[in-house]
PDB file of N, CA and C in Angstrom:
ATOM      1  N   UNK A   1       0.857  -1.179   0.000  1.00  0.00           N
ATOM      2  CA  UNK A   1       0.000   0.000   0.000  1.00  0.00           C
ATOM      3  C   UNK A   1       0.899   1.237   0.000  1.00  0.00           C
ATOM      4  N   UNK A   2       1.080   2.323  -0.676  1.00  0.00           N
ATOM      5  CA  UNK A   2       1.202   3.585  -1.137  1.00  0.00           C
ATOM      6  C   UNK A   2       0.693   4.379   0.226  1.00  0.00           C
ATOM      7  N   UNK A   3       1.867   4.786   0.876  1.00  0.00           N
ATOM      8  CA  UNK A   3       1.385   5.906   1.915  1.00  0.00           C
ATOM      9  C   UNK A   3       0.398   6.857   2.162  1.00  0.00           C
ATOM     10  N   UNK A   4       0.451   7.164   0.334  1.00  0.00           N
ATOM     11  CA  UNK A   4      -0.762   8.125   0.163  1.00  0.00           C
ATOM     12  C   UNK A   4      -2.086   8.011   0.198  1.00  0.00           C
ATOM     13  N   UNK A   5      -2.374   5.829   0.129  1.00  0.00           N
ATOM     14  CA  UNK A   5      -3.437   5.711   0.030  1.00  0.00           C
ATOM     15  C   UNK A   5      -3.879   5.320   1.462  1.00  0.00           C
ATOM     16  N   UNK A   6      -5.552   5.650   1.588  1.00  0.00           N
ATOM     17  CA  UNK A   6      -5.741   5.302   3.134  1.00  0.00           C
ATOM     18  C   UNK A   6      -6.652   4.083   3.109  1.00  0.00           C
ATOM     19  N   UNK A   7      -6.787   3.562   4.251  1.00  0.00           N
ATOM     20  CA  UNK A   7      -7.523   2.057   4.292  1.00  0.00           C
ATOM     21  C   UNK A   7      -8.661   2.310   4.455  1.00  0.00           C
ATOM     22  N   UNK A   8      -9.849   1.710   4.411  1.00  0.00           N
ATOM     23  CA  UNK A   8     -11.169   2.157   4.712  1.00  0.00           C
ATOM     24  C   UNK A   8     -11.125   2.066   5.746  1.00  0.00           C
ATOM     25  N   UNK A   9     -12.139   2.629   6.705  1.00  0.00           N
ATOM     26  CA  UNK A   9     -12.520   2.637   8.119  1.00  0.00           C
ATOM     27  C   UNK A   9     -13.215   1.764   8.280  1.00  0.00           C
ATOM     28  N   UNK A  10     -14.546   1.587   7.604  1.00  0.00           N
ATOM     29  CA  UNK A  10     -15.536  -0.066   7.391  1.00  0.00           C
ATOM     30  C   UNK A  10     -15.507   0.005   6.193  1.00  0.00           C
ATOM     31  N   UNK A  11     -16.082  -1.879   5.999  1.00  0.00           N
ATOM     32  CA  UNK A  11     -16.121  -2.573   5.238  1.00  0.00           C
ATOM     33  C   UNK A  11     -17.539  -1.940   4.376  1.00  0.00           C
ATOM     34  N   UNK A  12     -17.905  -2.725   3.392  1.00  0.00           N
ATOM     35  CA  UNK A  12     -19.064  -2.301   2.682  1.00  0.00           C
ATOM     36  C   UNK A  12     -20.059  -2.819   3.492  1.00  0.00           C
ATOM     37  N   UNK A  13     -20.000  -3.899   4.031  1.00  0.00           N
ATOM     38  CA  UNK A  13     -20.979  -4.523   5.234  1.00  0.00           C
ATOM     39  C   UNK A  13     -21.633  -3.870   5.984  1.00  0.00           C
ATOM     40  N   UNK A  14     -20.278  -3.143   6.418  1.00  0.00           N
ATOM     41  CA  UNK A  14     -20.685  -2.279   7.830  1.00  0.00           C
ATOM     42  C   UNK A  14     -21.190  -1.032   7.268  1.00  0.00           C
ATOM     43  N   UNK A  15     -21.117  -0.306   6.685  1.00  0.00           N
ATOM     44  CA  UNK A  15     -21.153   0.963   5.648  1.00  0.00           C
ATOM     45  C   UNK A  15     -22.635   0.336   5.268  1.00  0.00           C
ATOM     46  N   UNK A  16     -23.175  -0.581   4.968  1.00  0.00           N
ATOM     47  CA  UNK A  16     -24.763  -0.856   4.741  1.00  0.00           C
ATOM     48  C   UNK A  16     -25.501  -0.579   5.631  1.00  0.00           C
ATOM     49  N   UNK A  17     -25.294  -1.261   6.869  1.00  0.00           N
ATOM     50  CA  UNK A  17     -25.725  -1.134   8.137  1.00  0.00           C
ATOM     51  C   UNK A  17     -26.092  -0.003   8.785  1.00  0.00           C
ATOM     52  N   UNK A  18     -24.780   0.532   8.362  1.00  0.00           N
ATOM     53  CA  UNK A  18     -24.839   2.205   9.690  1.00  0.00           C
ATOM     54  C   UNK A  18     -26.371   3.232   8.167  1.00  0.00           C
ATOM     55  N   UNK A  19     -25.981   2.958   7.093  1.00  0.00           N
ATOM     56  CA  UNK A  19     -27.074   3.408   6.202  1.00  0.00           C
ATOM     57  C   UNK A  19     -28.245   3.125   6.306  1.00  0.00           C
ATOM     58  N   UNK A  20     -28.314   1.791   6.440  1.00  0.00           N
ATOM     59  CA  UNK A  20     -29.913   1.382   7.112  1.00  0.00           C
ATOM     60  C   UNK A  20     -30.354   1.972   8.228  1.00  0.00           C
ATOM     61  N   UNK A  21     -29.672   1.973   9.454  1.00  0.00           N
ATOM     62  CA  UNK A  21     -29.954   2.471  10.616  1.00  0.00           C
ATOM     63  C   UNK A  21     -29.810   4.004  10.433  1.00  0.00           C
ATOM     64  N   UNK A  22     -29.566   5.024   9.810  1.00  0.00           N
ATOM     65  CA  UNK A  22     -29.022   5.981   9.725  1.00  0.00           C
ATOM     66  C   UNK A  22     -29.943   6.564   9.046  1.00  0.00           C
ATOM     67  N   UNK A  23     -30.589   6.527   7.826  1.00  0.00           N
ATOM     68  CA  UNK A  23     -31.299   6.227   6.615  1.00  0.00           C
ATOM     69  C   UNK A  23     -32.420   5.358   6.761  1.00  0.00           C
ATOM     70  N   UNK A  24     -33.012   4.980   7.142  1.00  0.00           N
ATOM     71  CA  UNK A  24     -33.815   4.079   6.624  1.00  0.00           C
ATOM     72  C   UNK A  24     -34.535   3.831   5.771  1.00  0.00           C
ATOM     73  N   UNK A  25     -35.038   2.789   4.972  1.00  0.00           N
ATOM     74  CA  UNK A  25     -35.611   2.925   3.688  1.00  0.00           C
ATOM     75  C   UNK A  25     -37.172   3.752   3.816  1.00  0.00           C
ATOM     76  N   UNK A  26     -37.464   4.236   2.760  1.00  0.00           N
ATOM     77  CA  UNK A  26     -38.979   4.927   2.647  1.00  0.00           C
ATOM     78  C   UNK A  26     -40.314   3.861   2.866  1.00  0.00           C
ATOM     79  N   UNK A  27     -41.131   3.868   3.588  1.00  0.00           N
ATOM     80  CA  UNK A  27     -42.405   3.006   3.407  1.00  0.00           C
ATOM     81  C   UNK A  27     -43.272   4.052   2.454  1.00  0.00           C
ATOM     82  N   UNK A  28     -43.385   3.738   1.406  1.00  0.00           N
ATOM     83  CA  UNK A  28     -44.613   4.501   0.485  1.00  0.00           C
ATOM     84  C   UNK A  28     -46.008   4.177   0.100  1.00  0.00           C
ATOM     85  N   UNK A  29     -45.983   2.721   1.346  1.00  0.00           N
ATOM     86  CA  UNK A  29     -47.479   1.785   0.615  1.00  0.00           C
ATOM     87  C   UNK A  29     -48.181   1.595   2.406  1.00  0.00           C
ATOM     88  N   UNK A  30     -48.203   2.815   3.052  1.00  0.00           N
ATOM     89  CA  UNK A  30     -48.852   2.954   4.349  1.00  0.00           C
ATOM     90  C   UNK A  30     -50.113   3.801   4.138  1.00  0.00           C
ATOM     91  N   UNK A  31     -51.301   3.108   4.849  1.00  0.00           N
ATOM     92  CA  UNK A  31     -52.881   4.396   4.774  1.00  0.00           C
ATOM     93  C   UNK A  31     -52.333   5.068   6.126  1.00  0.00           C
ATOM     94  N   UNK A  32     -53.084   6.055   6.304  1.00  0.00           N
ATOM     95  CA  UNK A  32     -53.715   6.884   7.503  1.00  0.00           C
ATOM     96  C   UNK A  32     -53.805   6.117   8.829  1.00  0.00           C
ATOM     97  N   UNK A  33     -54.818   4.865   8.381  1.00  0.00           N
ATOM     98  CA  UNK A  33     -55.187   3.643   9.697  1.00  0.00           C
ATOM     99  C   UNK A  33     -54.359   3.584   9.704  1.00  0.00           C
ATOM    100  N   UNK A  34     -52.786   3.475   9.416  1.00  0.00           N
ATOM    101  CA  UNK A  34     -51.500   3.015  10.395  1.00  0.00           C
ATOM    102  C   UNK A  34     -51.060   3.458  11.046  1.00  0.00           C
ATOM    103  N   UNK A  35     -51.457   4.817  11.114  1.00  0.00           N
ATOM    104  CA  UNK A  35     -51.062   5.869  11.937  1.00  0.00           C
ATOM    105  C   UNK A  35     -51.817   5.895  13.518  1.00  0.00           C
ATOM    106  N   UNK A  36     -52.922   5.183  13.204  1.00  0.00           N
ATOM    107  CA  UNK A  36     -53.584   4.990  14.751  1.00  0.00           C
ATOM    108  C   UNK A  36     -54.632   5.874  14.609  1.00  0.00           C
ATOM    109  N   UNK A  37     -55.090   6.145  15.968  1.00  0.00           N
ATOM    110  CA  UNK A  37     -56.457   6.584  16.420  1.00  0.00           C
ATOM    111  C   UNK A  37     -56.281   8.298  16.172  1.00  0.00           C
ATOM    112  N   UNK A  38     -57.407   8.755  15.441  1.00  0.00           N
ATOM    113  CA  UNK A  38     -57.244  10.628  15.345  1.00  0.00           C
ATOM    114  C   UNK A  38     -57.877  11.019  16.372  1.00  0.00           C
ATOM    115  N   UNK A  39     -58.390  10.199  17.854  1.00  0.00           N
ATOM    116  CA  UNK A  39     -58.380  11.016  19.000  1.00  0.00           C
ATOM    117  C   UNK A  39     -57.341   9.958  20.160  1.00  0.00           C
ATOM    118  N   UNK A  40     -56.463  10.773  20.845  1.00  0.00           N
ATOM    119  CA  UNK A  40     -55.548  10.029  21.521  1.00  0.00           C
ATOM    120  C   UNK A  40     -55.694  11.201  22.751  1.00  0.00           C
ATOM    121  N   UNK A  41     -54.881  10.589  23.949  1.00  0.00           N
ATOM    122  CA  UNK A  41     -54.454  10.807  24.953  1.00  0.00           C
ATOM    123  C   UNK A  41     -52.652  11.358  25.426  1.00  0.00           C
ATOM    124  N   UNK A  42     -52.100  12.738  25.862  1.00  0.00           N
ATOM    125  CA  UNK A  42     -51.219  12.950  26.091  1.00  0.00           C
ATOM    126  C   UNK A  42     -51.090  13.796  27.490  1.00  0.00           C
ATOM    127  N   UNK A  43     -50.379  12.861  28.296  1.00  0.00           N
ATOM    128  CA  UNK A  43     -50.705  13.142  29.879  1.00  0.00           C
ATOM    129  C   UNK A  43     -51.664  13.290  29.807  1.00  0.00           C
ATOM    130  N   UNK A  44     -52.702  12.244  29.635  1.00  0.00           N
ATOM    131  CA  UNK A  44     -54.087  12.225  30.432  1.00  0.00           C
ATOM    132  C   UNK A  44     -55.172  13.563  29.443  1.00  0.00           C
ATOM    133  N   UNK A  45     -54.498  13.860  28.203  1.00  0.00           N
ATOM    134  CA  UNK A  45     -55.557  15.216  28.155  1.00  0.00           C
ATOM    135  C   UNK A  45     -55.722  14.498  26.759  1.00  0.00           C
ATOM    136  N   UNK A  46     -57.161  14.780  26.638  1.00  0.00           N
ATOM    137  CA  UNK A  46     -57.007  14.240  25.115  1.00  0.00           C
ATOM    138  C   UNK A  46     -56.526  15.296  23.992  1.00  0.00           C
ATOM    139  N   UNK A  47     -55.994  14.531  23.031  1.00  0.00           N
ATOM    140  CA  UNK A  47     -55.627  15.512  21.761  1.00  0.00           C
ATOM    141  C   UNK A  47     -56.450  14.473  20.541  1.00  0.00           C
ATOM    142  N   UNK A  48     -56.227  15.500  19.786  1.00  0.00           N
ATOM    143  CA  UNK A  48     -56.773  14.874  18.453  1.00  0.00           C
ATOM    144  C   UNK A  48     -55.260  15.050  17.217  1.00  0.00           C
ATOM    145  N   UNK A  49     -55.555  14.258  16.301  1.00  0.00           N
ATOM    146  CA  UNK A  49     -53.745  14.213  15.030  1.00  0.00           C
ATOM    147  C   UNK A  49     -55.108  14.531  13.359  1.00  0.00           C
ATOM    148  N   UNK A  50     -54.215  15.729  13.317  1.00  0.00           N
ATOM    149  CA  UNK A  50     -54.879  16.315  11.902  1.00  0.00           C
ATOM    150  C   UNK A  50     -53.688  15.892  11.116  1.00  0.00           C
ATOM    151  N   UNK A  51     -54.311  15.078  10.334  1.00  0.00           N
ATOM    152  CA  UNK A  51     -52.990  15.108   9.099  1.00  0.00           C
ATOM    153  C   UNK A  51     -53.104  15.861   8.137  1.00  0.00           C
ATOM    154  N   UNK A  52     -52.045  16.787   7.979  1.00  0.00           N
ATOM    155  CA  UNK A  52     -51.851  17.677   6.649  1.00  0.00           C
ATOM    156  C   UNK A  52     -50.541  17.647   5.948  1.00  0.00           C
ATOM    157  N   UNK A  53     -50.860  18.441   4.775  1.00  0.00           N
ATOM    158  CA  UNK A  53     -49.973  18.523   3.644  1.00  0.00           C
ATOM    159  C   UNK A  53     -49.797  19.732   3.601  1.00  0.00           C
ATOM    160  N   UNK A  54     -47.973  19.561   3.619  1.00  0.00           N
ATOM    161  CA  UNK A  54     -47.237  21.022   3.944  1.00  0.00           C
ATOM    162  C   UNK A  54     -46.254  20.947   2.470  1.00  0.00           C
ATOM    163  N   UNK A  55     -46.324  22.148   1.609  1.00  0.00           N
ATOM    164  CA  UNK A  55     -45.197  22.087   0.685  1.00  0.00           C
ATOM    165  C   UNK A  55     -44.029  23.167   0.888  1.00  0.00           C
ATOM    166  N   UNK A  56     -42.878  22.723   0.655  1.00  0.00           N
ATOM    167  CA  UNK A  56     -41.779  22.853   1.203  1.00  0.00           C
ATOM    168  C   UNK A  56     -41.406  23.748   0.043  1.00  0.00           C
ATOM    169  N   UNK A  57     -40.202  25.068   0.311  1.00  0.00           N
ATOM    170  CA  UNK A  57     -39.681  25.802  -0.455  1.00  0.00           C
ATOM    171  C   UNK A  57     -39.471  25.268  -2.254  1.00  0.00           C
ATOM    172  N   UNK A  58     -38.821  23.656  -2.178  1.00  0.00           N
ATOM    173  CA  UNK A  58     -38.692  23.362  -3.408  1.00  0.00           C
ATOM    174  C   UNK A  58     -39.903  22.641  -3.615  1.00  0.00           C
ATOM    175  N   UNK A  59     -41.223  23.338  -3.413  1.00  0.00           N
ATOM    176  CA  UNK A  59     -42.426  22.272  -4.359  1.00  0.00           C
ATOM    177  C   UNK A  59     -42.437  21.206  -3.998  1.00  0.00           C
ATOM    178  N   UNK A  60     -41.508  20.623  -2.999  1.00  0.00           N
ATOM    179  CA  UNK A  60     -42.536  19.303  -2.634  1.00  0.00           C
ATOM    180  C   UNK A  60     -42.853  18.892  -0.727  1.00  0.00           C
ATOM    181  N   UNK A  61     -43.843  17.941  -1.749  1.00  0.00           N
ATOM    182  CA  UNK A  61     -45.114  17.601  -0.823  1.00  0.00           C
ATOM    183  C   UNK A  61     -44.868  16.741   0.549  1.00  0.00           C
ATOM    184  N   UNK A  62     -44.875  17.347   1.650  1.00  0.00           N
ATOM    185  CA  UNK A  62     -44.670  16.692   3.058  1.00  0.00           C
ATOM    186  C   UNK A  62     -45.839  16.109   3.647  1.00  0.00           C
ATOM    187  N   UNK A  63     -46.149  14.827   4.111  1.00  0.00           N
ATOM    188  CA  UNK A  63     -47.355  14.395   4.678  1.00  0.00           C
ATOM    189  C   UNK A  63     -46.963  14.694   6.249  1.00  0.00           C
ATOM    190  N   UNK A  64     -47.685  15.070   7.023  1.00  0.00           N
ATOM    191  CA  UNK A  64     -47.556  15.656   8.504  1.00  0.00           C
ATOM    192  C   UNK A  64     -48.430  15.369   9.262  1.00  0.00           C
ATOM    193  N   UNK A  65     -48.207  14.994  10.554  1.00  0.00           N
ATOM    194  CA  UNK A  65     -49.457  14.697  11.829  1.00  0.00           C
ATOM    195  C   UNK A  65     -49.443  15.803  12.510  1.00  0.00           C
ATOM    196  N   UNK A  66     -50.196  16.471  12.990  1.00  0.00           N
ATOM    197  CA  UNK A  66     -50.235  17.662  14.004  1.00  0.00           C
ATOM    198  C   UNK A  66     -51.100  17.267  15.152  1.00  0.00           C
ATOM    199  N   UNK A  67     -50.557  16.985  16.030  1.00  0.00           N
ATOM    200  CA  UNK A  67     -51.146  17.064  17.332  1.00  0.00           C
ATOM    201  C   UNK A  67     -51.441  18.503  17.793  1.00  0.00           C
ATOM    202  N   UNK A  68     -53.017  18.017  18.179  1.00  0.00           N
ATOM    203  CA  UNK A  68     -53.192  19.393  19.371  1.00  0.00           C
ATOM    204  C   UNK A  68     -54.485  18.705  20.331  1.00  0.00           C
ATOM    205  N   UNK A  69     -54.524  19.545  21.152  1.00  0.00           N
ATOM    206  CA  UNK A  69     -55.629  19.083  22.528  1.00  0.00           C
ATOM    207  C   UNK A  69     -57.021  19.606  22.211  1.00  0.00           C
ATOM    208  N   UNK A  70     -57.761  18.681  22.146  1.00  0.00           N
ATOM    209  CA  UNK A  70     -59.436  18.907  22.168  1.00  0.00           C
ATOM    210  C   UNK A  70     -60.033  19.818  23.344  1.00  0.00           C
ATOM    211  N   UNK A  71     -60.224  20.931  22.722  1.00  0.00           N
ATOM    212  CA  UNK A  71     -60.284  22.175  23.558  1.00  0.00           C
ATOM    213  C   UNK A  71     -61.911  21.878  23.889  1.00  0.00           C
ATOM    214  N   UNK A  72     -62.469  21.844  23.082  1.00  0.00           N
ATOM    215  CA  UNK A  72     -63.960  21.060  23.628  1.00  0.00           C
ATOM    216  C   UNK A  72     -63.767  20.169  24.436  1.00  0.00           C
ATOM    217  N   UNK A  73     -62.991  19.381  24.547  1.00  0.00           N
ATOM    218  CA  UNK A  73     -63.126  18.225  26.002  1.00  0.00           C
ATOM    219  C   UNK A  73     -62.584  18.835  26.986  1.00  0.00           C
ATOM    220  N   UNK A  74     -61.118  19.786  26.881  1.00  0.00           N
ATOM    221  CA  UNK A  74     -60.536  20.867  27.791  1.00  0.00           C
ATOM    222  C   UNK A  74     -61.704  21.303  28.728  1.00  0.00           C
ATOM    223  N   UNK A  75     -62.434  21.867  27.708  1.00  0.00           N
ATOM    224  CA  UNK A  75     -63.883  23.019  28.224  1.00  0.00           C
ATOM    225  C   UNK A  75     -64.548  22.724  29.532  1.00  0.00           C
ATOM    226  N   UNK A  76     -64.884  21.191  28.910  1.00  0.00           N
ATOM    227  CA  UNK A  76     -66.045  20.613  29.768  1.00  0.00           C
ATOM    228  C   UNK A  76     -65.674  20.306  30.829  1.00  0.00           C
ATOM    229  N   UNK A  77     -64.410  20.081  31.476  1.00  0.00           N
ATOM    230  CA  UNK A  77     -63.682  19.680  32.636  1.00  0.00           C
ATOM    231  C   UNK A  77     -64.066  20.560  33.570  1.00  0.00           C
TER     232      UNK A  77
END
């Protein structure tokens, strides 16, 4: 080996791995129902998850959950 050249640090093996975990691949074939229930519980208060679509400076399309607390159930307390 040529001084100049350097050894890898990992293998291609390992270099997959830390990419998977690092990266993970895209799921693109998930509904809504996987996401769970659109009224839930956080510390005990209920919230409700609006899913929306946010587009980003370059034109594209972000799918998003927004949690917030059911101010009508807040109320009634």
């Amino acid at each position: 080996m040529k001084p100049e050249e350097k050894k890898p640090v990992f293998s291609d093996a390992a270099l997959s791995l830390i990419n998977f975990v690092v990266r993970p691949p895209r799921v693109n074939d998930y509904d809504l129902s996987d996401l769970g229930f659109k009224k839930t519980t956080i510390g005990g208060k209920p919230c409700i998850r609006d899913d929306i679509e946010v587009l980003t400076a370059k034109g594209q399309k972000m799918q998003c959950s927004f949690y917030h607390f059911d101010e009508k159930v807040l109320l009634s307390f």
